[in-house]
Protein backbone atom coordinates (compact mmCIF):
# COMPACT_ATOMS: atom_id res chain seq x y z
CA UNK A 1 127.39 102.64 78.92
CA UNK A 2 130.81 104.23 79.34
CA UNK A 3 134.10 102.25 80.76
CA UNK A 4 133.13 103.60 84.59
CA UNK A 5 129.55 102.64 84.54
CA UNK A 6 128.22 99.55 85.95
CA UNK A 7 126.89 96.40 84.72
CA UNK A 8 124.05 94.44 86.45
CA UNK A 9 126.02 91.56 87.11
CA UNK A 10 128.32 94.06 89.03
CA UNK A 11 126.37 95.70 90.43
CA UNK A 12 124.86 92.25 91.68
CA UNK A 13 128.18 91.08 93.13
CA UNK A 14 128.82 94.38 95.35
CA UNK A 15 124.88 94.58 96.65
CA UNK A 16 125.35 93.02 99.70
CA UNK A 17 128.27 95.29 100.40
CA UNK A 18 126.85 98.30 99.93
CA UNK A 19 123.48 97.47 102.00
CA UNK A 20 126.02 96.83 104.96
CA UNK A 21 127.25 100.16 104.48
CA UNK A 22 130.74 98.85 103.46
CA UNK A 23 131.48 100.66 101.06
CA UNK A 24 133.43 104.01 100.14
CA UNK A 25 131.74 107.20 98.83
CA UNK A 26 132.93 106.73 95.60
CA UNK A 27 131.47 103.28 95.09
CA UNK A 28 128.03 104.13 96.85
CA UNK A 29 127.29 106.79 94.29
CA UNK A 30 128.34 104.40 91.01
CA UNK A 31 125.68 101.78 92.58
CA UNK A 32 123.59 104.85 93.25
CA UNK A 33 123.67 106.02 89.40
CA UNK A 34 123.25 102.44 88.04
CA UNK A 35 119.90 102.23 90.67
CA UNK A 36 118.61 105.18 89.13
CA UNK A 37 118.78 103.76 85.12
CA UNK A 38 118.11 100.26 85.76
CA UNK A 39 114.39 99.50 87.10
CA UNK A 40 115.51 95.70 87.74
CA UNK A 41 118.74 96.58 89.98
CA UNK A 42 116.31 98.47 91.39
CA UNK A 43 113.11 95.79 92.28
CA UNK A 44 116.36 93.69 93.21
CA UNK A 45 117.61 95.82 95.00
CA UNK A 46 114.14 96.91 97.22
CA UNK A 47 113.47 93.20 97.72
CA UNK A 48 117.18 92.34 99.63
CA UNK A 49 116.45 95.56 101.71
CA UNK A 50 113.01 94.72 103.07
CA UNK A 51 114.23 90.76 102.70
CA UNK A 52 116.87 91.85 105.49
CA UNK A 53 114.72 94.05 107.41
CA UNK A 54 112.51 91.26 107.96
CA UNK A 55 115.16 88.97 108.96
CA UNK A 56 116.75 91.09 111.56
CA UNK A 57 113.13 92.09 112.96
CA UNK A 58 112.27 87.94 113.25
CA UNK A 59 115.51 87.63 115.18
CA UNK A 60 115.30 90.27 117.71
CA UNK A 61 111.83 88.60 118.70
CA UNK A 62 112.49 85.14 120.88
CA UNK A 63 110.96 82.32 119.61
CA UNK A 64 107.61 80.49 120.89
CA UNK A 65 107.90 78.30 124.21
CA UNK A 66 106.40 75.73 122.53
CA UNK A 67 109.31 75.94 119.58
CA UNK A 68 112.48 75.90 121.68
CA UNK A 69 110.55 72.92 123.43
CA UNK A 70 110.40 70.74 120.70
CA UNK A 71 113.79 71.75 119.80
CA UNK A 72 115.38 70.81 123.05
CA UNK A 73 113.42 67.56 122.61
CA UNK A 74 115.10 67.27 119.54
CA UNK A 75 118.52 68.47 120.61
CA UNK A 76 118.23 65.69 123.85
CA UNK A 77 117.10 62.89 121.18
CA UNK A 78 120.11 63.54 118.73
CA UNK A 79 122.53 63.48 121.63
CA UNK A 80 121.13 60.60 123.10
CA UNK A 81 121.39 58.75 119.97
CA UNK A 82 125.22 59.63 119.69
CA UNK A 83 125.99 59.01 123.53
């Protein structure tokens, strides 16, 4: 591996950086290269992108009636208790 080459544990660190599109050119293609040589940045890195896309589709839909009713029970308890 030579001196400009990343590690996994870098690569790690900066993976949540460059899936928010944060980062420059420069740095997108060294976390490009290591994705293309290391299979388990890569299964790591294909899990946290359909982990997120999942996450952001289950927010955009509103939750169940029945679900924000118990939790406004809940809220009105825990209030009630501190009041």
């Amino acid at each position: 591996m030579g001196a400009s080459e990343l590690d996994c544990r870098e690569f790690t660190q900066r993976l949540w950086t460059f899936l928010d599109g944060e980062l420059d050119d420069g740095s997108c293609q060294e976390l490009q290269a290591h994705l293309e040589r290391c299979p388990e940045c890569w299964k790591h890195y294909r899990f946290e992108g359909v982990l997120r896309a999942f996450v952001r589709r289950c927010c955009q839909e509103p939750a169940p009636e029945s679900v924000r009713r118990r939790v406004i029970r809940f809220i009105v308890r825990l209030t009630a208790r501190e009041g």
